[in-house]
C-alpha atoms as a PDB file:
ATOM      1  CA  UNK A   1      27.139  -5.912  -3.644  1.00  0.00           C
ATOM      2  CA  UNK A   2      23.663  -6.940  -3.695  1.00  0.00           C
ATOM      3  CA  UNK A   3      22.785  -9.731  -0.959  1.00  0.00           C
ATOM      4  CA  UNK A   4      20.651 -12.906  -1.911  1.00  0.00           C
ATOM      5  CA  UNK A   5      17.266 -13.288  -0.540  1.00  0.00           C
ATOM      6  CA  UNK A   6      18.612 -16.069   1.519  1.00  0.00           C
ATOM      7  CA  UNK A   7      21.742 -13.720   2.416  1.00  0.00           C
ATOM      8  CA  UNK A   8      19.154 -11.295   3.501  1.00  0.00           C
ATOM      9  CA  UNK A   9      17.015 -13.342   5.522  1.00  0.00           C
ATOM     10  CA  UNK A  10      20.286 -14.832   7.584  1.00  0.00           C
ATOM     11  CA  UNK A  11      20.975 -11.800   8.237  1.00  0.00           C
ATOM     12  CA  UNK A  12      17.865 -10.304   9.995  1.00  0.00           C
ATOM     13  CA  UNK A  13      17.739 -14.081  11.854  1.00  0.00           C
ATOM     14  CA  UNK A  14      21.157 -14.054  13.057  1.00  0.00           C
ATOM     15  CA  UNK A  15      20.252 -10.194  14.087  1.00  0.00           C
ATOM     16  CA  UNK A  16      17.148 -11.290  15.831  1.00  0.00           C
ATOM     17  CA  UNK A  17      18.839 -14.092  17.447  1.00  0.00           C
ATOM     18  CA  UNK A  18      22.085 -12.302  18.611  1.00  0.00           C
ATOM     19  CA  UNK A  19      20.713  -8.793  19.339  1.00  0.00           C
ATOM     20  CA  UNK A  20      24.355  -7.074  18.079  1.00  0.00           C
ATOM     21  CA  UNK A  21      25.167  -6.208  15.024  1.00  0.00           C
ATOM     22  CA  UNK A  22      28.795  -7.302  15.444  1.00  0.00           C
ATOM     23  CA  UNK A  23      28.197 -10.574  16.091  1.00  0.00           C
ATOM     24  CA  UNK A  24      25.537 -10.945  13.303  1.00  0.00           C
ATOM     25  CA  UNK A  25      28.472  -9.728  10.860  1.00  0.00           C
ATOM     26  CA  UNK A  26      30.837 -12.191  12.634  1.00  0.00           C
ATOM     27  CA  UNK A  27      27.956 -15.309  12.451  1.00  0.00           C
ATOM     28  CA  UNK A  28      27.298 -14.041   8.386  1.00  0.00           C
ATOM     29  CA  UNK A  29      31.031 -14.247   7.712  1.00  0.00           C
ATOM     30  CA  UNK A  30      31.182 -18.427   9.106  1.00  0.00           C
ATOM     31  CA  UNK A  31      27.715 -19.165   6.959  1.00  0.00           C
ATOM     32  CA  UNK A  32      29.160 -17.083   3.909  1.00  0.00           C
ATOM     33  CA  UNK A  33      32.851 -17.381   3.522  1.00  0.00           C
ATOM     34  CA  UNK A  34      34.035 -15.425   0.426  1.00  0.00           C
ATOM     35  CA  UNK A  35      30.865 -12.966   0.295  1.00  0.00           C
ATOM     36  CA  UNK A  36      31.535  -9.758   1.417  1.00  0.00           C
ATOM     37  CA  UNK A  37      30.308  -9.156   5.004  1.00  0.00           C
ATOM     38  CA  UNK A  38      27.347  -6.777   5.112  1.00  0.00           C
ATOM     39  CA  UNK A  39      28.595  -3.397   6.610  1.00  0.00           C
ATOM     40  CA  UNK A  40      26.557  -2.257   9.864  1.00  0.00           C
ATOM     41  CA  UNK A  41      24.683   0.149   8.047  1.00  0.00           C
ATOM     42  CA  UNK A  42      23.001  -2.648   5.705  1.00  0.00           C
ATOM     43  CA  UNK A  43      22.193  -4.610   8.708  1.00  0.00           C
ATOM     44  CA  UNK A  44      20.421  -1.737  10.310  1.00  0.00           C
ATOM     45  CA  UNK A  45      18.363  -0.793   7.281  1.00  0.00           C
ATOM     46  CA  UNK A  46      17.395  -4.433   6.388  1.00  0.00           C
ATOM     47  CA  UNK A  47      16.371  -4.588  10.534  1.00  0.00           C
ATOM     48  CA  UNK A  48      14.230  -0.832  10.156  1.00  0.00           C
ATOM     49  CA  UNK A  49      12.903  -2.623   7.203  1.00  0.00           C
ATOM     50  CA  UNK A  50      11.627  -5.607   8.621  1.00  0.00           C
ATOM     51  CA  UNK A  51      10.282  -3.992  11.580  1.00  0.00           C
ATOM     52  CA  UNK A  52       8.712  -1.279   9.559  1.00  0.00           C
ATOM     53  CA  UNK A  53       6.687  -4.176   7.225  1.00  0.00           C
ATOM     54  CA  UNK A  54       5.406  -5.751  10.470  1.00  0.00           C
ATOM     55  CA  UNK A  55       4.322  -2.680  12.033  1.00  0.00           C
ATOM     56  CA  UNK A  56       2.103  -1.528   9.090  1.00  0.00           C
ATOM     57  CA  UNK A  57      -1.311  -2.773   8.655  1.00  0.00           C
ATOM     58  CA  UNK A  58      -3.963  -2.072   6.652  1.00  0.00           C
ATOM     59  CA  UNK A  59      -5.839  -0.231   9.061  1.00  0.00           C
ATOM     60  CA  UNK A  60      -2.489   2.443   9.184  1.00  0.00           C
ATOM     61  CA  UNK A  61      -2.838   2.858   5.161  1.00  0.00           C
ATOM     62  CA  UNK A  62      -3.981   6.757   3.770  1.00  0.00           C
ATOM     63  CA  UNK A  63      -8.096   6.236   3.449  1.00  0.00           C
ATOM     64  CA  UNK A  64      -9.214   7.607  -0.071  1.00  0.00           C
ATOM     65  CA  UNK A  65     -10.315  11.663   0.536  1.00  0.00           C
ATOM     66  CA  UNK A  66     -13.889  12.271  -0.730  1.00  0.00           C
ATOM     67  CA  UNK A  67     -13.424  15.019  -3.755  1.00  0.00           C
ATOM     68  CA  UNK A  68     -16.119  17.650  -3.853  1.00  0.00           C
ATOM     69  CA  UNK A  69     -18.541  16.573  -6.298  1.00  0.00           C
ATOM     70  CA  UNK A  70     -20.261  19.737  -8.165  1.00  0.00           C
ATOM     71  CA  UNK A  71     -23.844  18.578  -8.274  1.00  0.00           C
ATOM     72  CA  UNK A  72     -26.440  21.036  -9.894  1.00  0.00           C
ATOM     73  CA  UNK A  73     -27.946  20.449  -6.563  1.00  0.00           C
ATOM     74  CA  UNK A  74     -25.228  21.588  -4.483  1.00  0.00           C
ATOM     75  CA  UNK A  75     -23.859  24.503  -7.067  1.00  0.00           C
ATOM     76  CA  UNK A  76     -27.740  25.676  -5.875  1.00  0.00           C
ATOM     77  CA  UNK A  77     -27.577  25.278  -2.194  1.00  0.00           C
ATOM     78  CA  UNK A  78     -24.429  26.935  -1.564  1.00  0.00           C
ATOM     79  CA  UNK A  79     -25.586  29.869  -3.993  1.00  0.00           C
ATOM     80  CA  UNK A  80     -28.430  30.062  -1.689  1.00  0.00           C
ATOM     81  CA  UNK A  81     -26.742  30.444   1.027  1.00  0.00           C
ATOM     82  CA  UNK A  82     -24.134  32.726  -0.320  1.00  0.00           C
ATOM     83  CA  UNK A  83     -27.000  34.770  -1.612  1.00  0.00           C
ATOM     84  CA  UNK A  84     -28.578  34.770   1.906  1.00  0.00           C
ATOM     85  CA  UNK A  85     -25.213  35.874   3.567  1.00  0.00           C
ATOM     86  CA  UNK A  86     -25.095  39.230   5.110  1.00  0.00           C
ATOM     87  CA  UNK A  87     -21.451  39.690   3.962  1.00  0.00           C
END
């Protein structure tokens, strides 16, 4: 079952503040009676999650890779050199 955004975020808090997953479950299930209790698994991948968003930054993002532009200019200067090559 899909969890609320709300669901979700009680669950990373009551993580954060606890520190054990089984408690977390056993805080959720008080807060939420009648949901189904996230299974340990969920709570670890919304945690990796979180701390996975607040680890990356801008600066850690792929930079754009320069393609090789074929200028007339440079189609000449490599043939030069290619023609200037003693192999």
């Amino acid at each position: 079952m899909p969890y609320s955004l709300e669901q979700r975020t009680l669950v990373l808090e009551l993580y954060v503040r606890t520190g054990f997953v089984k408690l977390t479950r056993e805080k959720f299930v008080e807060q939420w009676a009648g949901v189904s209790v996230p299974a340990k698994r969920t709570v670890q991948q919304l945690v990796r999650e979180k701390k996975k968003r607040s680890t990356t930054s801008v600066s850690n993002a792929r930079q754009p890779s320069n393609p090789y532009v074929r200028t007339p200019k440079a189609v000449e200067v490599i043939s030069d050199h290619m023609g200037r090559s003693p192999h």
